[in-house]
PDB file of N, CA and C in Angstrom:
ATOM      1  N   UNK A   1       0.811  -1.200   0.000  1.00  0.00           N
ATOM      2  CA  UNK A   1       0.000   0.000   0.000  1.00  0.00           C
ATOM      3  C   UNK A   1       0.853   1.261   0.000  1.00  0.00           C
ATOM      4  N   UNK A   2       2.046   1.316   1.263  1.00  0.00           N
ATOM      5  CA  UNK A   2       2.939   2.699   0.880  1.00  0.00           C
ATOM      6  C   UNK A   2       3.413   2.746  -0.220  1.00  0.00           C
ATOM      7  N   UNK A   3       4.206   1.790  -0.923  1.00  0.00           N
ATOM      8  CA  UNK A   3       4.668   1.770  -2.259  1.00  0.00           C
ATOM      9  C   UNK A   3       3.610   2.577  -3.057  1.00  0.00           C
ATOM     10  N   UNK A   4       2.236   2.251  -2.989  1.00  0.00           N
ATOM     11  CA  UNK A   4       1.893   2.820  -3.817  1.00  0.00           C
ATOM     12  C   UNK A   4       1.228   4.399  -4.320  1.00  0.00           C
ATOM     13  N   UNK A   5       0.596   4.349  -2.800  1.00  0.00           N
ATOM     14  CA  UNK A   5       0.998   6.064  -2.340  1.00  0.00           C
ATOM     15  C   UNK A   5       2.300   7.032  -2.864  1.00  0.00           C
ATOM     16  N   UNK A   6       3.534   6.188  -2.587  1.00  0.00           N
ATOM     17  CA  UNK A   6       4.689   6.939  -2.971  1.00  0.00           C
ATOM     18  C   UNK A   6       4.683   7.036  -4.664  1.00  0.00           C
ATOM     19  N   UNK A   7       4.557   6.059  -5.096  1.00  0.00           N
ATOM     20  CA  UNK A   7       4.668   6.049  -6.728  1.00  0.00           C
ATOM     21  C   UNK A   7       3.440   7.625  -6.991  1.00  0.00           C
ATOM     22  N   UNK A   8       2.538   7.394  -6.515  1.00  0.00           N
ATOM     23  CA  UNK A   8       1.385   8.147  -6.832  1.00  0.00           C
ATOM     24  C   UNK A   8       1.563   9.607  -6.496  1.00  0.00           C
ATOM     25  N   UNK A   9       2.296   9.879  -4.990  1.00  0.00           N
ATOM     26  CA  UNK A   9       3.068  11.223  -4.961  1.00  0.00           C
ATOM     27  C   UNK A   9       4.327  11.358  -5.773  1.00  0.00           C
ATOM     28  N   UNK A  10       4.976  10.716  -6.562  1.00  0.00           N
ATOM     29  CA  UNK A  10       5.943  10.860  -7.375  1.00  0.00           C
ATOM     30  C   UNK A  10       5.257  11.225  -8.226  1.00  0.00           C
ATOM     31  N   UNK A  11       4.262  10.549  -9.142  1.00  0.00           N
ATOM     32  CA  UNK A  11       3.516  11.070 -10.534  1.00  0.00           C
ATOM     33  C   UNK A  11       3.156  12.678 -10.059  1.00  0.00           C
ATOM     34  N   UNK A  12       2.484  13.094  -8.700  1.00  0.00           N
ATOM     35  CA  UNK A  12       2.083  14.205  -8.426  1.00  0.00           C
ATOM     36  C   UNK A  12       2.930  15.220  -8.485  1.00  0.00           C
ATOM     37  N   UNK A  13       4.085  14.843  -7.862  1.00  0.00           N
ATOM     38  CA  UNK A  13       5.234  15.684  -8.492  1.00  0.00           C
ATOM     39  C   UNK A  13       5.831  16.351  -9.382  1.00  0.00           C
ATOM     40  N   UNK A  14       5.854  15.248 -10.150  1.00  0.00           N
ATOM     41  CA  UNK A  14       6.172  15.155 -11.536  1.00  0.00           C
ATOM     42  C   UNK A  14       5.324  16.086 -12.718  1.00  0.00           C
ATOM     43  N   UNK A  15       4.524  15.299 -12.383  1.00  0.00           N
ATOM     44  CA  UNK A  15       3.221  15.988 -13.360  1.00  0.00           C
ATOM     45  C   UNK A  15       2.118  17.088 -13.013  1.00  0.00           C
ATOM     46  N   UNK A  16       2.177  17.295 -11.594  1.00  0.00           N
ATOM     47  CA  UNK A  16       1.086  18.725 -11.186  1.00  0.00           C
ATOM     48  C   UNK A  16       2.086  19.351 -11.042  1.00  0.00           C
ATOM     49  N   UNK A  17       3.186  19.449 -10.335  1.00  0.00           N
ATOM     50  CA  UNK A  17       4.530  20.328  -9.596  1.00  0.00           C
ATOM     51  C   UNK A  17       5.155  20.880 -10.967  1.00  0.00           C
ATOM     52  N   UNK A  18       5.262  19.890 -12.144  1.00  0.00           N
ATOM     53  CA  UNK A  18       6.504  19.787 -12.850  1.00  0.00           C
ATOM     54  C   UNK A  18       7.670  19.673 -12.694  1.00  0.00           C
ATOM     55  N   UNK A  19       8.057  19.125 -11.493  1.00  0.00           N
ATOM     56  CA  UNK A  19       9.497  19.084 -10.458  1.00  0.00           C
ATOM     57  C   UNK A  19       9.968  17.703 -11.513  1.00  0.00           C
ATOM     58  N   UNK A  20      11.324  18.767 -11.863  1.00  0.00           N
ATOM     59  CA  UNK A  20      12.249  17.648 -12.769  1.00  0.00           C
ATOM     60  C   UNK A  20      12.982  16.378 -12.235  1.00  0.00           C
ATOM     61  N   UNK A  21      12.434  15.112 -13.244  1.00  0.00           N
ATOM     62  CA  UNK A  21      13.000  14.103 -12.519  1.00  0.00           C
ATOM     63  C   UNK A  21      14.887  13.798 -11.790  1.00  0.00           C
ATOM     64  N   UNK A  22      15.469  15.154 -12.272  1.00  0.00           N
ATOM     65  CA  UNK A  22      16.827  15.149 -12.009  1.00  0.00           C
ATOM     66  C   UNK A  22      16.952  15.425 -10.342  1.00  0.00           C
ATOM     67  N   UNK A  23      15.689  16.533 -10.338  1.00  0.00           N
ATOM     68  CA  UNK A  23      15.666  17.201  -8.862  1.00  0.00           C
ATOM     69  C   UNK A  23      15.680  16.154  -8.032  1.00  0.00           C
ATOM     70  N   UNK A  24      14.002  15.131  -7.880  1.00  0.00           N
ATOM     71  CA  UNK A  24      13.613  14.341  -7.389  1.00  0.00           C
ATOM     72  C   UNK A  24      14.622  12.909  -7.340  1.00  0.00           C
ATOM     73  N   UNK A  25      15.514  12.912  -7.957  1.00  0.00           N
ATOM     74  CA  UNK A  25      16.714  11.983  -8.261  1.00  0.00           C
ATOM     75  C   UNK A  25      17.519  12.685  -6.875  1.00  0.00           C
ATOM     76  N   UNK A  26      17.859  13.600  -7.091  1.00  0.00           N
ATOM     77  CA  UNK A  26      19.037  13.970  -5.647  1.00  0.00           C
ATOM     78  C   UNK A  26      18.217  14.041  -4.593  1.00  0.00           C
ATOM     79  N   UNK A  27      16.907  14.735  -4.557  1.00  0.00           N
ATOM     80  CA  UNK A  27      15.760  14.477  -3.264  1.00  0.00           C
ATOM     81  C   UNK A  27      16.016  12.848  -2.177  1.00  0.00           C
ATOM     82  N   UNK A  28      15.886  12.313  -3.230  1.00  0.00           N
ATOM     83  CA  UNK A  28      15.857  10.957  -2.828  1.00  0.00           C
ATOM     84  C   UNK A  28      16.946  10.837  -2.457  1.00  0.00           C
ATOM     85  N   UNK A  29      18.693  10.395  -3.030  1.00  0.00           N
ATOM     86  CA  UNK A  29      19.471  10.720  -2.356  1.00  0.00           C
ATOM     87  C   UNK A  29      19.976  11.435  -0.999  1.00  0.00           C
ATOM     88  N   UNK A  30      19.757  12.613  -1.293  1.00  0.00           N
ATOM     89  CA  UNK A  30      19.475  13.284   0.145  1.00  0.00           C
ATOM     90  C   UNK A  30      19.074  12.095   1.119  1.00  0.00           C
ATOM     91  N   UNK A  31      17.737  11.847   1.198  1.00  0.00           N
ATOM     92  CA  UNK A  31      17.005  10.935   2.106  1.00  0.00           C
ATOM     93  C   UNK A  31      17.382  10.486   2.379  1.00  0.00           C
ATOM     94  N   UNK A  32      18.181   9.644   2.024  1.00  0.00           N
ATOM     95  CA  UNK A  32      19.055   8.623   2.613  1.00  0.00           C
ATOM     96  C   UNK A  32      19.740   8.779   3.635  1.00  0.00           C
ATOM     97  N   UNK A  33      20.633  10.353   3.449  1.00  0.00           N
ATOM     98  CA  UNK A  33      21.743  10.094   4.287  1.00  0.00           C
ATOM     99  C   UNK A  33      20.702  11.531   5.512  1.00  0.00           C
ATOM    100  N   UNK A  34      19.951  12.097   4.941  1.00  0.00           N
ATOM    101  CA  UNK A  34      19.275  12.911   5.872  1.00  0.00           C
ATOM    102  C   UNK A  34      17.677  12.563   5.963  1.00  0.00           C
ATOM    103  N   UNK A  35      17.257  11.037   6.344  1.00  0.00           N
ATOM    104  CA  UNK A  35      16.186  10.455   6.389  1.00  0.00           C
ATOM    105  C   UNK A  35      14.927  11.712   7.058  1.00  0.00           C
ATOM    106  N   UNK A  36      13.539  11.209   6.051  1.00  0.00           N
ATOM    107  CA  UNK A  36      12.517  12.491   6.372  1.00  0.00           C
ATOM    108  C   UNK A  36      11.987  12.520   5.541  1.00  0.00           C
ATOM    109  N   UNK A  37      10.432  13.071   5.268  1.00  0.00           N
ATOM    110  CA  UNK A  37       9.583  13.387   4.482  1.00  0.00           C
ATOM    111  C   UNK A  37       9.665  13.603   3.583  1.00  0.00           C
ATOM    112  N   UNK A  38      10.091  13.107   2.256  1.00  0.00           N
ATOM    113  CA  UNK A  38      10.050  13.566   1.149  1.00  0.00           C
ATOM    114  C   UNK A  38       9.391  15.271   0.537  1.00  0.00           C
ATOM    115  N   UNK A  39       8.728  15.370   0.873  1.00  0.00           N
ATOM    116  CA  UNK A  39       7.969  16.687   0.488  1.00  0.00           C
ATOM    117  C   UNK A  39       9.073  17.996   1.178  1.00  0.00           C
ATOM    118  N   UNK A  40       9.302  17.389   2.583  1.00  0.00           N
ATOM    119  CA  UNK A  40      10.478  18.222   3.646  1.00  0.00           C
ATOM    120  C   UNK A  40      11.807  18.329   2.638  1.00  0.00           C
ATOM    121  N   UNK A  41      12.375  17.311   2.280  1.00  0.00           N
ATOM    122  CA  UNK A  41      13.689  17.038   1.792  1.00  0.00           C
ATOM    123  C   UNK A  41      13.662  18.077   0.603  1.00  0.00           C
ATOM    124  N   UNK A  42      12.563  18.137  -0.122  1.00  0.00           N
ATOM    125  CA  UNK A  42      12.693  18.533  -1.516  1.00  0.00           C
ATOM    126  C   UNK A  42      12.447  20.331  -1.404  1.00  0.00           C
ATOM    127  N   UNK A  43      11.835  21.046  -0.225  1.00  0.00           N
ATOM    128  CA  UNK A  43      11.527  21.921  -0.040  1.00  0.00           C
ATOM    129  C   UNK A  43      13.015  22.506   1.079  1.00  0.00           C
ATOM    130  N   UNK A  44      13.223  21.830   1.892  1.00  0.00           N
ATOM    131  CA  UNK A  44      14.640  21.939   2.228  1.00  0.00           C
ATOM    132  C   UNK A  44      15.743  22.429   1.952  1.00  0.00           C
ATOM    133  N   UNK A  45      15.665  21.627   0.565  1.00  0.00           N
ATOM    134  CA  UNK A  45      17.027  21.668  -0.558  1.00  0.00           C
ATOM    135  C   UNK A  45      16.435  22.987  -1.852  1.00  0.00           C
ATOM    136  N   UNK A  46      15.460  23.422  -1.300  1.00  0.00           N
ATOM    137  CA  UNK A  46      15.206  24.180  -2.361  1.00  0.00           C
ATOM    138  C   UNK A  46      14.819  23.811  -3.886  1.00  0.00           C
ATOM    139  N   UNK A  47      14.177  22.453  -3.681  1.00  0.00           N
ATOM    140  CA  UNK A  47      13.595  22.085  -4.739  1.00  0.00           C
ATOM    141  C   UNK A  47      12.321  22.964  -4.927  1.00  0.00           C
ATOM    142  N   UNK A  48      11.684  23.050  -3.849  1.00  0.00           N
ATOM    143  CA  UNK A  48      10.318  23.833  -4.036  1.00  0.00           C
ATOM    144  C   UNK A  48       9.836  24.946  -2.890  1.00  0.00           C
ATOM    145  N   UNK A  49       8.696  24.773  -3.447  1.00  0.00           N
ATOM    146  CA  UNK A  49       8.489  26.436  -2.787  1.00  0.00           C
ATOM    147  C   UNK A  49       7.686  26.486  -1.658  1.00  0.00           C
ATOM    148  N   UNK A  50       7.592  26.805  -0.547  1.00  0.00           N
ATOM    149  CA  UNK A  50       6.506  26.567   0.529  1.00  0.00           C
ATOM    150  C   UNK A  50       5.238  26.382   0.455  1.00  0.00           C
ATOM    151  N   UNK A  51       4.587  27.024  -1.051  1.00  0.00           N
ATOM    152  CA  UNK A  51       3.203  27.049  -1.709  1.00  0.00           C
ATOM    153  C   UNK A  51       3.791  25.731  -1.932  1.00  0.00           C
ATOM    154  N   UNK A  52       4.323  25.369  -2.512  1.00  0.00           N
ATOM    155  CA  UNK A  52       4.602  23.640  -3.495  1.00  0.00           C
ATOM    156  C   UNK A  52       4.410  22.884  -2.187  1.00  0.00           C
ATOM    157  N   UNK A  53       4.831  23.370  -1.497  1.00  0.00           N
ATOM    158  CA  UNK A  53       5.118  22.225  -0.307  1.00  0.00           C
ATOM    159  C   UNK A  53       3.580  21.859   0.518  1.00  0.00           C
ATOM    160  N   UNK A  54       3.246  23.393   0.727  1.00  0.00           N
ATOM    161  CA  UNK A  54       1.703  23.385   1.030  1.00  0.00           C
ATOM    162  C   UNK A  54       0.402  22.539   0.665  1.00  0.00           C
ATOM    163  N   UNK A  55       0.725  22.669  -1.122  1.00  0.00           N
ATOM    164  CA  UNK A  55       0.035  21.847  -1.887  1.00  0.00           C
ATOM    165  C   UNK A  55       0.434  20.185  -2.198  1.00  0.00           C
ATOM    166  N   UNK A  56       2.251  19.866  -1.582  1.00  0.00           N
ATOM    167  CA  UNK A  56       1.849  18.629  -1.466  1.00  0.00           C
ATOM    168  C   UNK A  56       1.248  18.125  -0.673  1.00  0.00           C
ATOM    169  N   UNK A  57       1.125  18.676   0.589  1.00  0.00           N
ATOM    170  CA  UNK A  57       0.477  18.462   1.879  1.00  0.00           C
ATOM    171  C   UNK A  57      -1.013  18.063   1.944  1.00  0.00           C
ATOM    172  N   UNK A  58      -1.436  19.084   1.367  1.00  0.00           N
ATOM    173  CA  UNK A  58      -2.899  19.101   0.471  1.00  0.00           C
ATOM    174  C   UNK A  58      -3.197  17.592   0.147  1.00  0.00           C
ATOM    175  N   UNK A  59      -2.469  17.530  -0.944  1.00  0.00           N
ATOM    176  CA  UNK A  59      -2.450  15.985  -1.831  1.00  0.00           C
ATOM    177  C   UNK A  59      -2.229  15.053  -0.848  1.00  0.00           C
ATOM    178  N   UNK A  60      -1.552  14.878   0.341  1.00  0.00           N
ATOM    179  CA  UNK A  60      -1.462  13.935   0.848  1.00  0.00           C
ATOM    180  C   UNK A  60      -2.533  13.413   1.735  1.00  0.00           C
ATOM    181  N   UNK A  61      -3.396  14.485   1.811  1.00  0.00           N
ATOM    182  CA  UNK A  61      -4.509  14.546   3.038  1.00  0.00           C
ATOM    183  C   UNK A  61      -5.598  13.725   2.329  1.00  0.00           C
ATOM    184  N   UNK A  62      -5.646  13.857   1.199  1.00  0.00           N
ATOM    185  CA  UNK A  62      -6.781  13.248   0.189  1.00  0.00           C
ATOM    186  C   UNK A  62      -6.880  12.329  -0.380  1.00  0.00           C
ATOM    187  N   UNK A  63      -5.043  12.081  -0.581  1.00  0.00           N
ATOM    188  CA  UNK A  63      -4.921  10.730  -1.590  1.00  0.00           C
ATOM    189  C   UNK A  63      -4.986   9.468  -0.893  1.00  0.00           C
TER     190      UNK A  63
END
């Protein structure tokens, strides 16, 4: 079931955000060595924007 949540916030990413799969490539990295919320990691590092971050939050409440 998480697997598939995650795949499904990845497409959300991807495709509502437009967050480039290069970004989301080091996001993940990151994680690893600084384990945590994906949505955190990527807003962190300045992948996105506090609105972005807001609205993944959003998405997560629903999906």
């Amino acid at each position: 079931m998480a697997s598939t949540k995650y795949s499904r916030l990845i497409r959300f990413l991807e495709d509502d955000l437009a967050l480039p799969a290069d970004s989301l490539a080091v996001a993940m990295r990151h994680r690893e060595q600084d384990p945590g919320p994906l949505p955190m990691i990527l807003w962190k590092y300045g992948f996105i924007t506090i609105e972005q971050l807001d609205r993944i939050y959003e998405w997560l409440e629903t999906a």
